[in-house]
N, C-alpha and C. Protein backbone atom coordinates (compact mmCIF):
# COMPACT_ATOMS: atom_id res chain seq x y z
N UNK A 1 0.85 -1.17 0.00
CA UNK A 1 0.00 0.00 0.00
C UNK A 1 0.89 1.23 0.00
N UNK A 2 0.65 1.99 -0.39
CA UNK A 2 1.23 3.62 -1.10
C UNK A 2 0.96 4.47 0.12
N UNK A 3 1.63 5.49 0.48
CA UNK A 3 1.47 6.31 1.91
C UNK A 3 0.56 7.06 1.33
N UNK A 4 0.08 7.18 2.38
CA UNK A 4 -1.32 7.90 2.38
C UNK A 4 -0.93 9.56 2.77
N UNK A 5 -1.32 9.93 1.46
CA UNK A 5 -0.70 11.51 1.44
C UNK A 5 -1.27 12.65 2.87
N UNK A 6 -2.81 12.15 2.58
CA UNK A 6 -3.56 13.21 3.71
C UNK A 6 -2.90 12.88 4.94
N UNK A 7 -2.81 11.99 5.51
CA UNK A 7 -2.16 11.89 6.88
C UNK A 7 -0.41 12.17 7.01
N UNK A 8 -0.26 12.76 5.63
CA UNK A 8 0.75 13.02 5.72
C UNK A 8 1.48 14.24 5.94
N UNK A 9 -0.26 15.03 5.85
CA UNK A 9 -0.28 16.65 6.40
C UNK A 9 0.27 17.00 7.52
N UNK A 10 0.95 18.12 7.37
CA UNK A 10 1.38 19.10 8.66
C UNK A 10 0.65 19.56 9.65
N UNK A 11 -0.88 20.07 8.90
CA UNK A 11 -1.53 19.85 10.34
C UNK A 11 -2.52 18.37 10.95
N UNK A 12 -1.96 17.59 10.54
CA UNK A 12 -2.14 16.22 11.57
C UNK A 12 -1.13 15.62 12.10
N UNK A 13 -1.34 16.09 13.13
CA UNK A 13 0.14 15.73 14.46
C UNK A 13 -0.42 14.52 14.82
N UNK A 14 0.09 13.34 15.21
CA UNK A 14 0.48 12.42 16.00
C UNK A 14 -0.41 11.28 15.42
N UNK A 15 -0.89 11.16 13.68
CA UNK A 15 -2.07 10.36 13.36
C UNK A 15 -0.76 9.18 12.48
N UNK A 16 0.32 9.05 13.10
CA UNK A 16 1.09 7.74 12.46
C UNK A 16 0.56 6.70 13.00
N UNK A 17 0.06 6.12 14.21
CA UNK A 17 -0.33 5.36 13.92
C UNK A 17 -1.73 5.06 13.76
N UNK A 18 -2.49 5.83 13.23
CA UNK A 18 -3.37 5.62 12.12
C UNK A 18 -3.20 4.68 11.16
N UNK A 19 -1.83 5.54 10.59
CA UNK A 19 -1.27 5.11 9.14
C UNK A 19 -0.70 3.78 9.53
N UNK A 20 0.01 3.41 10.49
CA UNK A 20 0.04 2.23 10.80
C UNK A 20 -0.77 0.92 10.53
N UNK A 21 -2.05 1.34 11.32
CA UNK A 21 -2.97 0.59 11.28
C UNK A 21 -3.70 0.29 9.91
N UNK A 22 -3.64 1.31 9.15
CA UNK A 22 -4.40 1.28 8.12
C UNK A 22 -3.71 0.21 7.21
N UNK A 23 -2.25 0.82 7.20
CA UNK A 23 -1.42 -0.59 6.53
C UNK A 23 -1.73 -1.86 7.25
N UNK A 24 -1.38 -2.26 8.26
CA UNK A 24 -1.50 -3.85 8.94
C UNK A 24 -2.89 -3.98 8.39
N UNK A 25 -4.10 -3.60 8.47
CA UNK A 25 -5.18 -3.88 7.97
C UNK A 25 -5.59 -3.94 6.58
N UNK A 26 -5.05 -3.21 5.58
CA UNK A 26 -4.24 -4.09 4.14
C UNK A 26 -4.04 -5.08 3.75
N UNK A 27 -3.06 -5.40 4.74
CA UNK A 27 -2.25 -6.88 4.35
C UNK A 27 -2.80 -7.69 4.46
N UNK A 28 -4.15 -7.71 5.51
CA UNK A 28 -4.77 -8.69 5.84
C UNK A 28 -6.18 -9.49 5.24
N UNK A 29 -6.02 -9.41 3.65
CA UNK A 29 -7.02 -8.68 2.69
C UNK A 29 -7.58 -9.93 2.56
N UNK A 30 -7.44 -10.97 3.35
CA UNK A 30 -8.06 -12.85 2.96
C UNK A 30 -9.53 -12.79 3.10
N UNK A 31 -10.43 -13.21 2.38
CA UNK A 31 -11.51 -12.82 2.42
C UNK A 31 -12.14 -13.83 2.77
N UNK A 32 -11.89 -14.77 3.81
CA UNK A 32 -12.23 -15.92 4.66
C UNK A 32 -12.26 -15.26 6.30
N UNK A 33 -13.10 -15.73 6.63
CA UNK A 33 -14.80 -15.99 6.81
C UNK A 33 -15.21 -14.48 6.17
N UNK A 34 -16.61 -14.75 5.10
CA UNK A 34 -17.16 -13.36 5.41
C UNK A 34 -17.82 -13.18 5.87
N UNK A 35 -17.70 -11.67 6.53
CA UNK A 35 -18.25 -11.02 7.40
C UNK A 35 -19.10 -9.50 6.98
N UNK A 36 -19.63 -9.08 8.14
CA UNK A 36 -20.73 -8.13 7.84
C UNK A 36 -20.31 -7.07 9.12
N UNK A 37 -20.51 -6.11 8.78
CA UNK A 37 -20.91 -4.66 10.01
C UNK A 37 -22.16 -4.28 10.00
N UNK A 38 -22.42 -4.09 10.81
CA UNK A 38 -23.69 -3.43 11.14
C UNK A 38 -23.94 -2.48 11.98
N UNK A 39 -24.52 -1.12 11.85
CA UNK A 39 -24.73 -0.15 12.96
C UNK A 39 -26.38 -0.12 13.42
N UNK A 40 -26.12 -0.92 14.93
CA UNK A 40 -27.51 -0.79 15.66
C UNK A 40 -27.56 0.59 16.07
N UNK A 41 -28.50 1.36 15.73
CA UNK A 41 -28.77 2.77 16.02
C UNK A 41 -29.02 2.77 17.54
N UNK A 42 -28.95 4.14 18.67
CA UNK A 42 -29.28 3.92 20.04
C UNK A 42 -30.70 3.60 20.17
N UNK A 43 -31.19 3.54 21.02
CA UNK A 43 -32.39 3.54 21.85
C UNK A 43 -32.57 3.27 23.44
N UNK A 44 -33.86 3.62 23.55
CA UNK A 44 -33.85 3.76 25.05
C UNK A 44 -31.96 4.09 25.83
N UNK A 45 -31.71 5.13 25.48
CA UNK A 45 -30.96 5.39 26.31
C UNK A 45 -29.76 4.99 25.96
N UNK A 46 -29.21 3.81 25.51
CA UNK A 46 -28.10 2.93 25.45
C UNK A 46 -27.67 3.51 24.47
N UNK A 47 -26.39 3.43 23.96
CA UNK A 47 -25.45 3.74 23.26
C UNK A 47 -25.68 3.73 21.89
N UNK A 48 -25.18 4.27 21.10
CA UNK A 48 -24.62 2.74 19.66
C UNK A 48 -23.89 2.25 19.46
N UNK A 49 -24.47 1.16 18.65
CA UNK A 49 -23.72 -0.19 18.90
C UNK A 49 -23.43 -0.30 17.43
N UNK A 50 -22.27 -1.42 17.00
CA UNK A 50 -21.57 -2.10 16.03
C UNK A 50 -22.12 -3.48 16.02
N UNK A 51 -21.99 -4.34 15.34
CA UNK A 51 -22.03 -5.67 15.48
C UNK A 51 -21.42 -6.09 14.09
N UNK A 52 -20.47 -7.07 14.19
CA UNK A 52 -19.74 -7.57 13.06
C UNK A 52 -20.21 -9.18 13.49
N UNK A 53 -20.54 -9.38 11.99
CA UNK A 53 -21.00 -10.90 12.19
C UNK A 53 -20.23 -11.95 11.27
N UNK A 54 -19.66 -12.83 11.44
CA UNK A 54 -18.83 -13.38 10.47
C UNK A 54 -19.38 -15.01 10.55
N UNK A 55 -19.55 -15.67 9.31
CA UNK A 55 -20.26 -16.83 8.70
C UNK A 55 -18.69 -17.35 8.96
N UNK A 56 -18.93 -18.66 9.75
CA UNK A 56 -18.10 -19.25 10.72
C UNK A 56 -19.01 -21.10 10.53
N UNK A 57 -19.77 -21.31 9.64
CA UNK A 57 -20.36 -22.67 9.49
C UNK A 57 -19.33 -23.92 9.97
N UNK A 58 -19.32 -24.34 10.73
CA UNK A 58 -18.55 -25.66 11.04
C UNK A 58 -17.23 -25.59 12.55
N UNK A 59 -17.74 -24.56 12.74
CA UNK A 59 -17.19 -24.02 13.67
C UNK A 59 -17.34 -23.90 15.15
N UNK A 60 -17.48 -24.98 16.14
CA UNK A 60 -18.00 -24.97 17.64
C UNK A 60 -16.79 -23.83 18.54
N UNK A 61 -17.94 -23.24 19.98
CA UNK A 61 -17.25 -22.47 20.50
C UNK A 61 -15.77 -22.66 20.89
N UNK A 62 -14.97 -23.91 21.10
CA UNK A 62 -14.13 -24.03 21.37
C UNK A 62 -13.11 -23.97 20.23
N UNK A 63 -13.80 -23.90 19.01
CA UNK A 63 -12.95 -23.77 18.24
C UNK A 63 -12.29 -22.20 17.93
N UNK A 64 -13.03 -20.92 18.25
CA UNK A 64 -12.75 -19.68 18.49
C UNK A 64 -12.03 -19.16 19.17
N UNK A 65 -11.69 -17.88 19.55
CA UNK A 65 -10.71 -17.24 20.05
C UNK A 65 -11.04 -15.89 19.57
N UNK A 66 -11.80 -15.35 20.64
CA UNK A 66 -11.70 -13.63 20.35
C UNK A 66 -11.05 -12.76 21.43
N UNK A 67 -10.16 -11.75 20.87
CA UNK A 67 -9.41 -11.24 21.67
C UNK A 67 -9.21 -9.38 21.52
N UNK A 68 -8.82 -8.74 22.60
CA UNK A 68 -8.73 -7.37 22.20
C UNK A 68 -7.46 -7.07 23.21
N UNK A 69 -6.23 -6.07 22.12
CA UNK A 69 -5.21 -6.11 22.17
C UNK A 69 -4.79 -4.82 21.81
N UNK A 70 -4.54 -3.38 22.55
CA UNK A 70 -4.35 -2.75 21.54
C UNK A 70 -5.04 -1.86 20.67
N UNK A 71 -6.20 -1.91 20.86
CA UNK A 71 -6.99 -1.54 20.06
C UNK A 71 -7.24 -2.22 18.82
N UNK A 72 -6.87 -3.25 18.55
CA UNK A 72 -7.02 -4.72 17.84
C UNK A 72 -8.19 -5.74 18.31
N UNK A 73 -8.89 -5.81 17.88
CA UNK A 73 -9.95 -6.88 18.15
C UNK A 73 -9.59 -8.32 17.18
N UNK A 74 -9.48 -9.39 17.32
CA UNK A 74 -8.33 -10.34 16.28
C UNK A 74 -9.83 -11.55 17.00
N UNK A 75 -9.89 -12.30 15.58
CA UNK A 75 -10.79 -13.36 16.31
C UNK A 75 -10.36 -14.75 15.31
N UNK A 76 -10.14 -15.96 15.95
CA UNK A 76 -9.27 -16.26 15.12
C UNK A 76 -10.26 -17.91 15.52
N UNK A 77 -9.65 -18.71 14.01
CA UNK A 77 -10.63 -19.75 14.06
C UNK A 77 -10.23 -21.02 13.90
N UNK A 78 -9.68 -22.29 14.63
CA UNK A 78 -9.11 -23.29 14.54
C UNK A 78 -10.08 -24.59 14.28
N UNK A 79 -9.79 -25.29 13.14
CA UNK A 79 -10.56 -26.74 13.00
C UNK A 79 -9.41 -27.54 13.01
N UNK A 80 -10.05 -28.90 13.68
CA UNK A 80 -9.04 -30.34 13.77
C UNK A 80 -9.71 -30.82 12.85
N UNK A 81 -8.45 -31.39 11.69
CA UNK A 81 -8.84 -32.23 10.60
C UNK A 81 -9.22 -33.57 11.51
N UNK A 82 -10.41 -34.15 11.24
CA UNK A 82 -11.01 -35.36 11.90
C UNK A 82 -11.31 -36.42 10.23
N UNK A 83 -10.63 -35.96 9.07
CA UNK A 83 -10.79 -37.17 8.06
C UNK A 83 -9.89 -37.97 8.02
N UNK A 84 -9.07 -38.23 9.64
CA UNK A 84 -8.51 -39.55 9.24
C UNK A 84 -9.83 -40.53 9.56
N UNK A 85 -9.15 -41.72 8.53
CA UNK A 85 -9.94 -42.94 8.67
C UNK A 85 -11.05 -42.93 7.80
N UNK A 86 -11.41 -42.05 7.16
CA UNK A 86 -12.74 -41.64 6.52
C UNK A 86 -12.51 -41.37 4.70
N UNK A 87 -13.54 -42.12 4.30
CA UNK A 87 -12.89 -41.68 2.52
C UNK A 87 -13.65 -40.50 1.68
N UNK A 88 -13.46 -39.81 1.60
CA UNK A 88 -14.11 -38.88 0.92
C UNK A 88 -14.01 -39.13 -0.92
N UNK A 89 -15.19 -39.00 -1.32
CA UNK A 89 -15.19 -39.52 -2.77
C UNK A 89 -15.21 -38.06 -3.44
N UNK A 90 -15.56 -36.49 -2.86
CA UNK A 90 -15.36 -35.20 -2.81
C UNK A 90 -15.06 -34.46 -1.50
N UNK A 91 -14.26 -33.61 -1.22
CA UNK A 91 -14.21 -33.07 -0.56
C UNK A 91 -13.86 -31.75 -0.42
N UNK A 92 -15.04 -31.17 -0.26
CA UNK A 92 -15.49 -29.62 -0.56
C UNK A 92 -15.23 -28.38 0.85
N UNK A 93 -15.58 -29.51 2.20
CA UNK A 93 -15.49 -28.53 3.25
C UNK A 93 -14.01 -28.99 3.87
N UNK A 94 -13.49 -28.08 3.93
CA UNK A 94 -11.93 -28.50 4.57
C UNK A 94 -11.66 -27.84 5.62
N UNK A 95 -11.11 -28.67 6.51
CA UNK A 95 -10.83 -27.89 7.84
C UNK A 95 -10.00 -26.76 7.69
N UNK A 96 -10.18 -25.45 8.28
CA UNK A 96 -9.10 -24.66 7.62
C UNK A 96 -9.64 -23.69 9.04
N UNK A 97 -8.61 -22.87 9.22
CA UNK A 97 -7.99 -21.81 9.95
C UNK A 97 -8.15 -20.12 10.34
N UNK A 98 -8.45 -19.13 10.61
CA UNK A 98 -8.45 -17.74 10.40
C UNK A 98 -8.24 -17.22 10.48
N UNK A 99 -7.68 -16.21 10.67
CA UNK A 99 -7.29 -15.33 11.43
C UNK A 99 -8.12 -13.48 11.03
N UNK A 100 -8.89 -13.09 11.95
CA UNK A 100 -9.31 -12.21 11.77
C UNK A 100 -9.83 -10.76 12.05
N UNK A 101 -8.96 -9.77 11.82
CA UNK A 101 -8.63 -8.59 12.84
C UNK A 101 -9.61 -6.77 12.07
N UNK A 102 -9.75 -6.30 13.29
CA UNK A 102 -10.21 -5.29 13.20
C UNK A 102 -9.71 -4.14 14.06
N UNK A 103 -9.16 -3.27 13.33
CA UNK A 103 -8.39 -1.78 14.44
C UNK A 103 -9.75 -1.38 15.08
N UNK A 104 -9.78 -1.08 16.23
CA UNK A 104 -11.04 -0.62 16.98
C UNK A 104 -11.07 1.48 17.46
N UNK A 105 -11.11 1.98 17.26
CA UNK A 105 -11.45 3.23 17.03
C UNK A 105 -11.22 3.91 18.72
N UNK A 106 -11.28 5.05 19.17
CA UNK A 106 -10.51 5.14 20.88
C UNK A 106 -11.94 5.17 21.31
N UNK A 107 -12.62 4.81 22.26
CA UNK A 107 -13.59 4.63 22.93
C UNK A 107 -14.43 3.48 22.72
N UNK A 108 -14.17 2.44 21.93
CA UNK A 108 -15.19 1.88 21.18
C UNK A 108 -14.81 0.73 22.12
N UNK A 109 -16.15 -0.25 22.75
CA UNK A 109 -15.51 -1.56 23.79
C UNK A 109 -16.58 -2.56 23.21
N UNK A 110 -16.21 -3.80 23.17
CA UNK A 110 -16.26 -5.10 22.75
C UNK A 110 -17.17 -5.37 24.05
N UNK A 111 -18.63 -5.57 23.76
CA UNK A 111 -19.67 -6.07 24.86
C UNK A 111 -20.03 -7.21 24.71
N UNK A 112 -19.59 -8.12 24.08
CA UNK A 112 -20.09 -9.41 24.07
C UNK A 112 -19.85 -9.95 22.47
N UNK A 113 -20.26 -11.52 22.58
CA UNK A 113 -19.95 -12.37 21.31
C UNK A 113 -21.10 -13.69 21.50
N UNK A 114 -21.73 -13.84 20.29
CA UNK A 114 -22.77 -15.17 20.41
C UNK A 114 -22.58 -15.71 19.02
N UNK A 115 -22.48 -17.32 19.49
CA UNK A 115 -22.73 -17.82 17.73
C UNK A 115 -23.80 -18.81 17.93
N UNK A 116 -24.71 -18.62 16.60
CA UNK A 116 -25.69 -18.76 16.67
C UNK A 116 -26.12 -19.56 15.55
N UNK A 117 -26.38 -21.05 14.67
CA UNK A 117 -26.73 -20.78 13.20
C UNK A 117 -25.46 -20.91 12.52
N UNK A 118 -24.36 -21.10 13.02
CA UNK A 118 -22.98 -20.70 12.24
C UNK A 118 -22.32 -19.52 11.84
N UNK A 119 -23.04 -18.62 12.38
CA UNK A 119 -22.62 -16.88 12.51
C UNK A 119 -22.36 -16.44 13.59
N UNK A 120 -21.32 -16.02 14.12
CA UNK A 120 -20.27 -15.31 15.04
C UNK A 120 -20.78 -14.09 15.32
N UNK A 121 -21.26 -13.30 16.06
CA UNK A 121 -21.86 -12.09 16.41
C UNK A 121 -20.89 -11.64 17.49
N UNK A 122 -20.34 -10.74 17.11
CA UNK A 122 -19.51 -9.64 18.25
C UNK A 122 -19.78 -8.31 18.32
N UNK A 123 -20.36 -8.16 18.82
CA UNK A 123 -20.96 -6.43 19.45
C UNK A 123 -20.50 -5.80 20.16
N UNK A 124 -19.97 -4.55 19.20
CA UNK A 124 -19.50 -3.54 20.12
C UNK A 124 -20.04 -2.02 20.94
N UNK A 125 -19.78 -1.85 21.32
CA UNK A 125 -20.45 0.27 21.55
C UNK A 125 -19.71 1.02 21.91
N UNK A 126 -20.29 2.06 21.08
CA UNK A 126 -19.90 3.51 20.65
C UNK A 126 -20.08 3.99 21.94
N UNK A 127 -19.89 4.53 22.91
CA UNK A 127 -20.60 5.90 23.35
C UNK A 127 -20.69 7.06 23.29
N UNK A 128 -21.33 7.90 23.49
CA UNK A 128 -21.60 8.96 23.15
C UNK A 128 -20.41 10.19 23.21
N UNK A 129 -19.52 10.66 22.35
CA UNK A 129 -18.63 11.77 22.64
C UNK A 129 -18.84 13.16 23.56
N UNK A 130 -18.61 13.56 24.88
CA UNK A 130 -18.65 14.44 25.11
C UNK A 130 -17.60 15.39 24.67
N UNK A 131 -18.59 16.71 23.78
CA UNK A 131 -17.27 17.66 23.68
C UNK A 131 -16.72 18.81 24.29
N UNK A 132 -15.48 18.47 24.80
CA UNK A 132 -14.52 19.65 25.78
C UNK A 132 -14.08 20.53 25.05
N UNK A 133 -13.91 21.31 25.57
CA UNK A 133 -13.36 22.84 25.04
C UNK A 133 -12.48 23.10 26.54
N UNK A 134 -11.44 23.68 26.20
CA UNK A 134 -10.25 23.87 27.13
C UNK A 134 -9.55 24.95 26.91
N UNK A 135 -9.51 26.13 27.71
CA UNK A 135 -9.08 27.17 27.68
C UNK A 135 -7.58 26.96 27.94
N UNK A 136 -6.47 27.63 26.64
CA UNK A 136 -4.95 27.46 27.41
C UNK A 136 -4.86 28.99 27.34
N UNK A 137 -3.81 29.20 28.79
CA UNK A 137 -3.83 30.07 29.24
C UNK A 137 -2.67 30.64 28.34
N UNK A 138 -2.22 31.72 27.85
CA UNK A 138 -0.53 32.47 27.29
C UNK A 138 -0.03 33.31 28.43
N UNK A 139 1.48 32.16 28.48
CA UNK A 139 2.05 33.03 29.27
C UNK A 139 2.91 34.20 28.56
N UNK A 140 3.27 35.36 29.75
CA UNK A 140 4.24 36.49 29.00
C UNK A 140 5.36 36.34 28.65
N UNK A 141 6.25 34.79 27.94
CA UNK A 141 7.04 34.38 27.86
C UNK A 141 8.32 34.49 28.68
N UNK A 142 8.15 34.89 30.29
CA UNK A 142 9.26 34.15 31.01
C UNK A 142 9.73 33.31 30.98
N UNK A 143 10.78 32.68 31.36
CA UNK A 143 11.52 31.63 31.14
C UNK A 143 11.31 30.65 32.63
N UNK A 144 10.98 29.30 32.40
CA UNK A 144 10.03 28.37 33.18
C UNK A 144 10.99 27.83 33.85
């Protein structure tokens, strides 16, 4: 991936690792399991919420692993090949592996995970930004 010119502006101080992230999340372009976002709008009071759902068919809870790291949410998916002994005359579903990450945004927290049907549901929430305004004071440039 090519540097990303806008964040490469003078007036955006301290957004490298942005650019960081944006690269590691690039690389990671495997398009196994797919998945979905979704924005649950608030109500009654509660926040908003995210929910990323990822089609995970063949997949029991122990076979998962969701984790938050960083501001990395990584959910990752292990099958035991169980065709020894067994003959397959096609074989279409193969045990296979995942690994699967999302940069998480500064406030944003991971409330839970259900699989349901063979779909992985991890829900997150937003809350609401309060905005500060902060008076800095100028000093008469004495020396500190």
């Amino acid at each position: 991936m090519s540097r990303i010119q806008s964040l490469s502006s003078p007036f955006l101080l301290g957004f490298d690792q942005i650019e960081r992230a944006l690269d590691r999340v690039s690389k990671a372009a495997d398009g196994y399991p797919p998945y979905n976002i979704e924005r649950l709008h608030a109500a009654d009071g509660q926040p908003e919420q995210l929910r990323i759902t990822l089609a995970v068919a063949g997949f029991s809870r122990d076979d998962l692993d969701i984790t938050v790291e960083q501001k990395e949410l990584t959910i990752r998916g292990r099958q035991q090949d169980d065709s020894a002994g067994r003959e397959f005359l096609h074989r279409g579903i193969a045990a296979r592996q995942f690994q699967r990450t999302f940069v998480l945004a500064d406030g944003i927290e991971v409330v839970g995970a259900d699989l349901r049907d063979g779909l992985l549901s991890v829900d997150l929430e937003r809350p609401e930004r309060v905005s500060q305004v902060r008076r800095v004071e100028i000093s008469n440039g004495s020396a500190k």
